[in-house]
Protein backbone atom coordinates (compact mmCIF):
# COMPACT_ATOMS: atom_id res chain seq x y z
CA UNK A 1 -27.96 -10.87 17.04
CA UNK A 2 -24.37 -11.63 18.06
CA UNK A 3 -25.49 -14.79 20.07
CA UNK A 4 -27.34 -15.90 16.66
CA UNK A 5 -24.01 -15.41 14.20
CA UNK A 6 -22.51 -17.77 16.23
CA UNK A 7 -23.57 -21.66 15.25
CA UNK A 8 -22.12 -24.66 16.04
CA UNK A 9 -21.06 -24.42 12.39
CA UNK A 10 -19.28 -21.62 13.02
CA UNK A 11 -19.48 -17.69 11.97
CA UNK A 12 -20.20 -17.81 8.41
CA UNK A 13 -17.71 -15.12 6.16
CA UNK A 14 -17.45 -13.55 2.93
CA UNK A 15 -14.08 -12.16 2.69
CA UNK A 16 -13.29 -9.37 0.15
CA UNK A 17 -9.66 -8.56 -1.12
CA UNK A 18 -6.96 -8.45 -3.71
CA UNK A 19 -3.61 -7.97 -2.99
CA UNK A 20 -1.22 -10.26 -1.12
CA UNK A 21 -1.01 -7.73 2.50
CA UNK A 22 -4.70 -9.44 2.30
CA UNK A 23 -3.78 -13.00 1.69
CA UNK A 24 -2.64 -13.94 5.81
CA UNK A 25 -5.95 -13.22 7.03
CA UNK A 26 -7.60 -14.88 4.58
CA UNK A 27 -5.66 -17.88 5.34
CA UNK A 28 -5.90 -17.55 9.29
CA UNK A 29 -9.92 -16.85 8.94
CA UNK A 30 -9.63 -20.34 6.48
CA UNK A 31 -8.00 -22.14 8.81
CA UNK A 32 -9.62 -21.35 12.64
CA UNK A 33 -12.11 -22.87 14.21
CA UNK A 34 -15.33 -21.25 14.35
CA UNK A 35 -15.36 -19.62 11.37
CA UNK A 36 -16.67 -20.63 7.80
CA UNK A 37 -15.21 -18.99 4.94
CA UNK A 38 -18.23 -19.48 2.68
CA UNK A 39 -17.28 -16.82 -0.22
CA UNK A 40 -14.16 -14.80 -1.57
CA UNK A 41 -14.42 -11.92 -3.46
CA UNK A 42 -11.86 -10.61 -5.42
CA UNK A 43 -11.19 -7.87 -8.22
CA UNK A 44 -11.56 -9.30 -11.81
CA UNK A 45 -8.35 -10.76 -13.50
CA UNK A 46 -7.02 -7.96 -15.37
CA UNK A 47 -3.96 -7.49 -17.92
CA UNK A 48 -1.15 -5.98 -16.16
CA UNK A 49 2.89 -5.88 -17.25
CA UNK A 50 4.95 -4.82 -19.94
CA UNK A 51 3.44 -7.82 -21.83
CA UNK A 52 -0.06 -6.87 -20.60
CA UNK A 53 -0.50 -10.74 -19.91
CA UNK A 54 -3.90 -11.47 -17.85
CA UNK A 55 -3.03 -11.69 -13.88
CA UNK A 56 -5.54 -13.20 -11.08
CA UNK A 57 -4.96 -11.20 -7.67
CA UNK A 58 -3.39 -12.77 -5.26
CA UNK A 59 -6.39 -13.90 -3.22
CA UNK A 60 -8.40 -15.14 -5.90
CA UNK A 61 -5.23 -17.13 -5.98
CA UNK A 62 -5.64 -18.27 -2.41
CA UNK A 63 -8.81 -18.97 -2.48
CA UNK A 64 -8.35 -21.31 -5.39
CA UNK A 65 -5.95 -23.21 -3.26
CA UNK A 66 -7.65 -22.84 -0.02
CA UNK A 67 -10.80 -24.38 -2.15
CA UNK A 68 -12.98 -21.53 -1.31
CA UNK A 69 -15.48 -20.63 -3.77
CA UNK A 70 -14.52 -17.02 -5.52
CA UNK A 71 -16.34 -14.54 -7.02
CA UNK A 72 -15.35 -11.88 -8.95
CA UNK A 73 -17.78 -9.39 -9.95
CA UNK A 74 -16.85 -5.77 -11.99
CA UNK A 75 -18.62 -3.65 -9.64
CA UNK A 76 -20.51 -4.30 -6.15
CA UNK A 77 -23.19 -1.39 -7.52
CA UNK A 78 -25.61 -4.13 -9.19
CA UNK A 79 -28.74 -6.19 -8.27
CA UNK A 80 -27.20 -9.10 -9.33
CA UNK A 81 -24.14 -8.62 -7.36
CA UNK A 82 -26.12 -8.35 -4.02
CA UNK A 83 -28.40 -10.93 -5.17
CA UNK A 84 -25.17 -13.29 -5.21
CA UNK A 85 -23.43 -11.59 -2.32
CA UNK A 86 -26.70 -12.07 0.08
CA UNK A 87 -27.56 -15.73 -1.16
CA UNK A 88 -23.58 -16.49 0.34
CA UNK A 89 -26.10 -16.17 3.91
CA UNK A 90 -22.96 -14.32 5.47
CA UNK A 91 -23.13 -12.90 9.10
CA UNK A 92 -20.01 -11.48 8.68
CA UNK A 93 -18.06 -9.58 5.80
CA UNK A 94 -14.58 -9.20 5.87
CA UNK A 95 -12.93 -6.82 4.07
CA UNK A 96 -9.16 -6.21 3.50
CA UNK A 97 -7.58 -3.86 0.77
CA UNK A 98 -10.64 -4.65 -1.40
CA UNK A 99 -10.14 -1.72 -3.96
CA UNK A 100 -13.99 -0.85 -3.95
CA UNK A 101 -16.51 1.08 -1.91
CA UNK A 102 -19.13 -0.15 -0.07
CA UNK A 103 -22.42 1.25 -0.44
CA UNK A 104 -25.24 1.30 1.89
CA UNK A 105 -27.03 -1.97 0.39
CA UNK A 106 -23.77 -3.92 0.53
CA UNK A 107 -22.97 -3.13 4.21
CA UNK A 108 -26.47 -4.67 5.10
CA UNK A 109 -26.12 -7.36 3.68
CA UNK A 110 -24.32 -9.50 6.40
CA UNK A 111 -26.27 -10.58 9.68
CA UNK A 112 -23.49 -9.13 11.86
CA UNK A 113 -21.75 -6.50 10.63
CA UNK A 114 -18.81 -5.43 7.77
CA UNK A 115 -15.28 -5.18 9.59
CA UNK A 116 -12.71 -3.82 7.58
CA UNK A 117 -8.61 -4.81 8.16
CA UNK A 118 -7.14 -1.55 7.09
CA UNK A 119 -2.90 -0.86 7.24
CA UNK A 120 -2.81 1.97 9.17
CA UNK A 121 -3.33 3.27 12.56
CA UNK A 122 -6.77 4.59 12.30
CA UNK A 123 -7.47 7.48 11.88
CA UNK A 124 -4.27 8.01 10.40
CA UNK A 125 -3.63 7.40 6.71
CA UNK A 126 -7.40 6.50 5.83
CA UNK A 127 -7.83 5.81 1.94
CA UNK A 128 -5.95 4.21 -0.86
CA UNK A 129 -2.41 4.14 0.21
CA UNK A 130 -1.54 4.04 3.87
CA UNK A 131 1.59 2.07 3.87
CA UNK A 132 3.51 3.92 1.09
CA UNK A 133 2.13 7.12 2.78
CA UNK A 134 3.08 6.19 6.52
CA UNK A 135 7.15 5.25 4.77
CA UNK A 136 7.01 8.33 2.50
CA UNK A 137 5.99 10.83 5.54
CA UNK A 138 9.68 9.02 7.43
CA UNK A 139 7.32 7.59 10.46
CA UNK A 140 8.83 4.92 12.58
CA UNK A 141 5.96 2.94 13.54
CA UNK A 142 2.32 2.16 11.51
CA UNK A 143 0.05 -0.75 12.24
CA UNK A 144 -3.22 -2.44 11.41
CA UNK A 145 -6.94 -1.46 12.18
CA UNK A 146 -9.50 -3.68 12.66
CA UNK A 147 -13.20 -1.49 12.85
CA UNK A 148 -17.10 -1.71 11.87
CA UNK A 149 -17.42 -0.26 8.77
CA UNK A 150 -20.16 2.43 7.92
CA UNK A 151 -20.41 4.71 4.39
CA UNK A 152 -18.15 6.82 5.14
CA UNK A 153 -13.97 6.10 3.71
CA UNK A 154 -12.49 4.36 6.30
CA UNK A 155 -14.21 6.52 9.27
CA UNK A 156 -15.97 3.57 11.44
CA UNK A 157 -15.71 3.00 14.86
CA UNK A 158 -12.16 0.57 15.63
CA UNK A 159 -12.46 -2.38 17.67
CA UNK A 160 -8.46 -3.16 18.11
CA UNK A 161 -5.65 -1.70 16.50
CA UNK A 162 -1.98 -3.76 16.62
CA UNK A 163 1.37 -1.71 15.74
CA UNK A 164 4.49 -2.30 13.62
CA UNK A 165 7.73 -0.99 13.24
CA UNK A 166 9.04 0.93 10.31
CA UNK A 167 12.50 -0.69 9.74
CA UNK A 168 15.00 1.96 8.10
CA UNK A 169 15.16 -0.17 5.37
CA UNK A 170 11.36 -1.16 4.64
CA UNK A 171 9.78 -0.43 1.19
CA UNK A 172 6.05 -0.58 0.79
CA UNK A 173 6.71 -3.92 -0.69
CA UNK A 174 8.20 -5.34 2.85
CA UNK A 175 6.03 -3.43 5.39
CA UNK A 176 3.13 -4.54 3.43
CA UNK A 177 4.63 -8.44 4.25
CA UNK A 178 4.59 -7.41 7.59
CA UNK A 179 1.39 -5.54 8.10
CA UNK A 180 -0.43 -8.55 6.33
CA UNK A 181 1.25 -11.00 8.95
CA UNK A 182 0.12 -8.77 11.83
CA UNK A 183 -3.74 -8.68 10.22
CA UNK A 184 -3.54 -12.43 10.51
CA UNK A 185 -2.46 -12.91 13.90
CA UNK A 186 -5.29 -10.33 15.02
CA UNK A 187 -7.64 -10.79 13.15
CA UNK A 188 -9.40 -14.19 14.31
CA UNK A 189 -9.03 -13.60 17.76
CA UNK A 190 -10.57 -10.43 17.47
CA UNK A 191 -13.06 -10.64 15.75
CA UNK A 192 -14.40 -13.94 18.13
CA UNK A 193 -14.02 -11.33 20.39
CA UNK A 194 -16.13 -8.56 18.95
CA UNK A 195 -18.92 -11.59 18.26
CA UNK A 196 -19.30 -12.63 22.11
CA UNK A 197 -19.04 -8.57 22.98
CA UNK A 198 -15.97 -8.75 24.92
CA UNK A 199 -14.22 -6.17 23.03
CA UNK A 200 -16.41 -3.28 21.91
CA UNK A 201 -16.19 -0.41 19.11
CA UNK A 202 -14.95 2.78 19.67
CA UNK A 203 -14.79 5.83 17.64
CA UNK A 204 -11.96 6.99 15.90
CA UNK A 205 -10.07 9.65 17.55
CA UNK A 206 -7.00 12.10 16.68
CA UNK A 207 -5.51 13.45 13.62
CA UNK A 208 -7.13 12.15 10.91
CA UNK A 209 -6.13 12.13 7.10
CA UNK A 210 -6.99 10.81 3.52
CA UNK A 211 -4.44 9.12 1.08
CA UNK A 212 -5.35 8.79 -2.20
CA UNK A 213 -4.60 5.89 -4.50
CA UNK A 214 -0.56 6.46 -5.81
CA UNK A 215 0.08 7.24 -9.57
CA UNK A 216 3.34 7.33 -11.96
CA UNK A 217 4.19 11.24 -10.56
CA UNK A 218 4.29 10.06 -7.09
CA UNK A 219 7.83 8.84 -7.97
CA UNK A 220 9.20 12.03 -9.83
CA UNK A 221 12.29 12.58 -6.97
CA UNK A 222 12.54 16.42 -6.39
CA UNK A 223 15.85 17.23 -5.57
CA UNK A 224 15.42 20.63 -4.37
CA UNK A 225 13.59 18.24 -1.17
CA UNK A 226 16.05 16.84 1.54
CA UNK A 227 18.05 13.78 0.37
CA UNK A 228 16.55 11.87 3.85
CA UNK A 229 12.97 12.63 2.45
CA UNK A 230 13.50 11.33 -1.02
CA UNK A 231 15.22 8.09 0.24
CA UNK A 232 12.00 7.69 2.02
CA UNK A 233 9.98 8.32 -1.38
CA UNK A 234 12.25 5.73 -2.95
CA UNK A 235 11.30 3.28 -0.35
CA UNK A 236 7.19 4.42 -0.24
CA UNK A 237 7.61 4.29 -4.12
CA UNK A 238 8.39 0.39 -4.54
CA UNK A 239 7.47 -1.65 -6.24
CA UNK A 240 5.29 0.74 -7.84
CA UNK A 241 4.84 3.48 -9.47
CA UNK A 242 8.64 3.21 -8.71
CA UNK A 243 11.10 6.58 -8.12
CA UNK A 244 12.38 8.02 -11.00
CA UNK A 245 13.96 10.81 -12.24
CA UNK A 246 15.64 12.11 -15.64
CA UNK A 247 18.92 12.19 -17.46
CA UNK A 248 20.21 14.22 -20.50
CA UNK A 249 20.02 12.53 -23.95
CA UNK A 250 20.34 12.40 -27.47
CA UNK A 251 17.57 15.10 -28.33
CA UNK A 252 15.24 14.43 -24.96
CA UNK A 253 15.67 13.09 -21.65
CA UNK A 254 15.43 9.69 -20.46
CA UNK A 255 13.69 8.44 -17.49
CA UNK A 256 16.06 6.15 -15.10
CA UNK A 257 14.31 4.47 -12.68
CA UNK A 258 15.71 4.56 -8.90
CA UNK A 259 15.19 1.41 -6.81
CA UNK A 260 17.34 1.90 -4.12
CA UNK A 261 19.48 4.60 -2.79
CA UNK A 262 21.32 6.00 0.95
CA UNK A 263 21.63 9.37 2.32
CA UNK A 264 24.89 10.54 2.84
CA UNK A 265 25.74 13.95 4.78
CA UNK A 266 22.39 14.34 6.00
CA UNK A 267 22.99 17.45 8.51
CA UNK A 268 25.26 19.47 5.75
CA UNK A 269 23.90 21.98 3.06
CA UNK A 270 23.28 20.37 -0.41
CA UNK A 271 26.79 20.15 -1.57
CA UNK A 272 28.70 21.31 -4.50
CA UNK A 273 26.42 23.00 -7.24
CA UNK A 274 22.58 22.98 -7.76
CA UNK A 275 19.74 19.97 -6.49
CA UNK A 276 19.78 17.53 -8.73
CA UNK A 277 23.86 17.85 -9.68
CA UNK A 278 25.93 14.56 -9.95
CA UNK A 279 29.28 13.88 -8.08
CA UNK A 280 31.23 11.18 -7.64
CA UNK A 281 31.92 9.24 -4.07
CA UNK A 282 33.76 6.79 -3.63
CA UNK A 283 33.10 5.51 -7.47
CA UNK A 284 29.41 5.91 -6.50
CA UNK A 285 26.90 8.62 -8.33
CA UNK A 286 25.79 11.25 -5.87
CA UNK A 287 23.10 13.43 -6.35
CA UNK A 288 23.17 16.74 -4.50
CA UNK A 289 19.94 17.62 -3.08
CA UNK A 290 18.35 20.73 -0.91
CA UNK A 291 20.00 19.05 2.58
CA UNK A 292 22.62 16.30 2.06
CA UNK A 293 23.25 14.41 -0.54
CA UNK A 294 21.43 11.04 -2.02
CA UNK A 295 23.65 8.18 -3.74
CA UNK A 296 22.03 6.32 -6.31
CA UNK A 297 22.42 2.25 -5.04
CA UNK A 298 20.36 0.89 -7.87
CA UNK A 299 19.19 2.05 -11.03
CA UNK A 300 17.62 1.38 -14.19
CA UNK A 301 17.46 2.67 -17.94
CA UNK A 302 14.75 1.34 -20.41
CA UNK A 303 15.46 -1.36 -22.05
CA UNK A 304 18.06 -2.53 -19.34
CA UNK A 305 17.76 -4.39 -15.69
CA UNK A 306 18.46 -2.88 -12.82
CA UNK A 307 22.49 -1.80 -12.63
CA UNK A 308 24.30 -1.11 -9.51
CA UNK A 309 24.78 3.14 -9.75
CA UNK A 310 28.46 2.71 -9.73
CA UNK A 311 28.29 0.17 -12.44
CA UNK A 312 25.98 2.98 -14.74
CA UNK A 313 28.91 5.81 -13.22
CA UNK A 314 31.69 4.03 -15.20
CA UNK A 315 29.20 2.94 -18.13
CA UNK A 316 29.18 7.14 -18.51
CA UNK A 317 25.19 6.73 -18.60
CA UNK A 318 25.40 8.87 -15.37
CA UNK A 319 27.82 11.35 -15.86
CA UNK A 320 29.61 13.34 -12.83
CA UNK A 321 29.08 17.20 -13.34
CA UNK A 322 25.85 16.49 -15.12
CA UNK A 323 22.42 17.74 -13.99
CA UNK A 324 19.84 15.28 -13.72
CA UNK A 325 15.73 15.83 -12.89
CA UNK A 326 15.39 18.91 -14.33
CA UNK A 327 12.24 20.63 -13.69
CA UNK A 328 11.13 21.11 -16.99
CA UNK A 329 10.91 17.08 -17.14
CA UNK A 330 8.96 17.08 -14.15
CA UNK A 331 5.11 16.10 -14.14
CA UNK A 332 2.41 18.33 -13.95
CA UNK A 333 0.08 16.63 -12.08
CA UNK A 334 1.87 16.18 -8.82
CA UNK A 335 -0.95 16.38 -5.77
CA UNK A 336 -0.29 15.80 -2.80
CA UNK A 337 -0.43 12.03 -1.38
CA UNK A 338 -2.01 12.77 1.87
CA UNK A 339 -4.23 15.31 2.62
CA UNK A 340 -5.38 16.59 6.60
CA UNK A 341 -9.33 15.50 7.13
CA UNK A 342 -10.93 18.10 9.24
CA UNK A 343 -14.51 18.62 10.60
């Protein structure tokens, strides 16, 4: 069956995704030899923003400009979707951050086979939100997964797998940049390699685990946690649901955003008074937390842009002495963003 995928028209694709870590292979399928992008499908446009103005994803954007016919259906669950879907004549689907599952009549529709570009070294970080789970979790090092999909959530066998560095300073933003980039420059070569059986699915082996799609209390910052993990958080937590945290107001607390922020002390007990107390370092706000101490870089009150935290220190709106995050503000709802997958 292979053998037959492969005309002299090339392999014929539907790609599936929506955000830009899937744009690069899109492009790099697009654009090599061999391979016919017949079909994109995206997630509808959808109103997103403080203005709630109507956005197109950022491959439904590409495909526009790569000229590639795009379809956009609500849910992959209906007749008419597969009807569509299996007229495209696809041997292969290609499927990258696509934000919907695959059921059993989807997965046979394409001649070949559905291959899935997931950010993570598989089995780790299966799910919704590898990347800002692999920053959040401190790890050093992540990558990208090429495998066969089957029903299951990200549990199919891998054909290649390519790593990538956690810089000290990458946010989910950044890595996913860099993860996207290292989908494209696998992607194509593997996957002619997968088609002509030189390179041949295996099944997933070692720790596995399930992350789950990120919501607004994924950023509440817990000071009585050390300040090296919530730097982390504030890295895994942009450029959404975004870190925050609460300060004291006129009647009820207000929620300031953290974008950016450096531990300090790291090896030393908290520092003076409780997590979540404010000092002042070197005209910088400080926040002690459970193990070293966390200095607020860049912040942000409603209303306002983002402020330097030494700017906001002088302004008063962070006040040294004070006690910020207190649990009381805290949501309820805080799960856990990766869970252990056993059996």
């Amino acid at each position: 069956m292979r053998e037959g995928a492969e005309r002299e028209r090339g392999t014929r694709v539907v790609y599936f995704g929506t955000p830009a870590f899937a744009v690069p292979a899109l492009r790099a399928l697009a654009g090599r030899d061999g391979f016919d992008v017949v079909l994109t499908v995206s997630r509808p446009d959808r109103p997103a923003g403080r203005g709630q103005r109507v956005q197109t994803s950022e491959v439904a954007a590409a495909a526009s400009q790569l000229g590639i016919p795009l379809f956009q259906p609500e849910s992959l669950r209906t007749a008419a979707t597969r009807d569509r879907l299996a007229a495209a004549g696809a041997d292969l689907f290609v499927v990258a951050a696509y934000g919907q599952i695959f059921g059993p009549k989807v997965l046979a529709l394409p001649r070949v086979a559905c291959l899935n570009v997931h950010a993570s070294l598989l089995p780790k970080y299966r799910g919704a939100s590898p990347i800002a789970a692999a920053i959040a979790a401190g790890d050093t090092r992540t990558g990208v997964s090429l495998m066969v999909m089957d029903e299951g959530l990200d549990t199919g066998d891998v054909i290649e797998t390519v790593s990538v560095p956690i810089t000290p300073d990458a946010t989910t933003a950044s890595l996913s940049e860099d993860l996207g980039d290292a989908a494209a420059g696998m992607v194509t070569d593997t996957t002619r390699r997968f088609l002509t059986g030189e390179l041949v699915p295996v099944p997933q082996r070692g720790a596995a685990s399930l992350t789950r799609p990120l919501v607004k209390a994924d950023g509440w910052l817990d000071w009585s946690r050390p300040a090296t993990d919530l730097s982390c958080q504030v890295r895994a937590m942009w450029p959404w649901p975004r870190a925050w945290t609460t300060v004291a107001g006129a009647g009820t607390p207000v929620v300031m955003q953290v974008h950016a922020t450096t531990a300090v002390l790291t090896g030393a007990p908290g520092g003076p008074g409780a997590p979540g107390t404010v000092v002042s370092i070197d005209d910088a706000p400080v926040v002690v937390t459970a193990r070293g101490l966390l200095r607020l870089d860049v912040v942000q009150f409603p209303g306002d842009g983002p402020k330097p935290g030494r700017a906001m220190l002088r302004a008063g709106r962070i006040g040294p002495g004070s006690l910020i995050g207190a649990e009381e503000d805290g949501p309820a709802d805080r799960l856990a963003l990766v869970v252990p997958v056993t059996g």
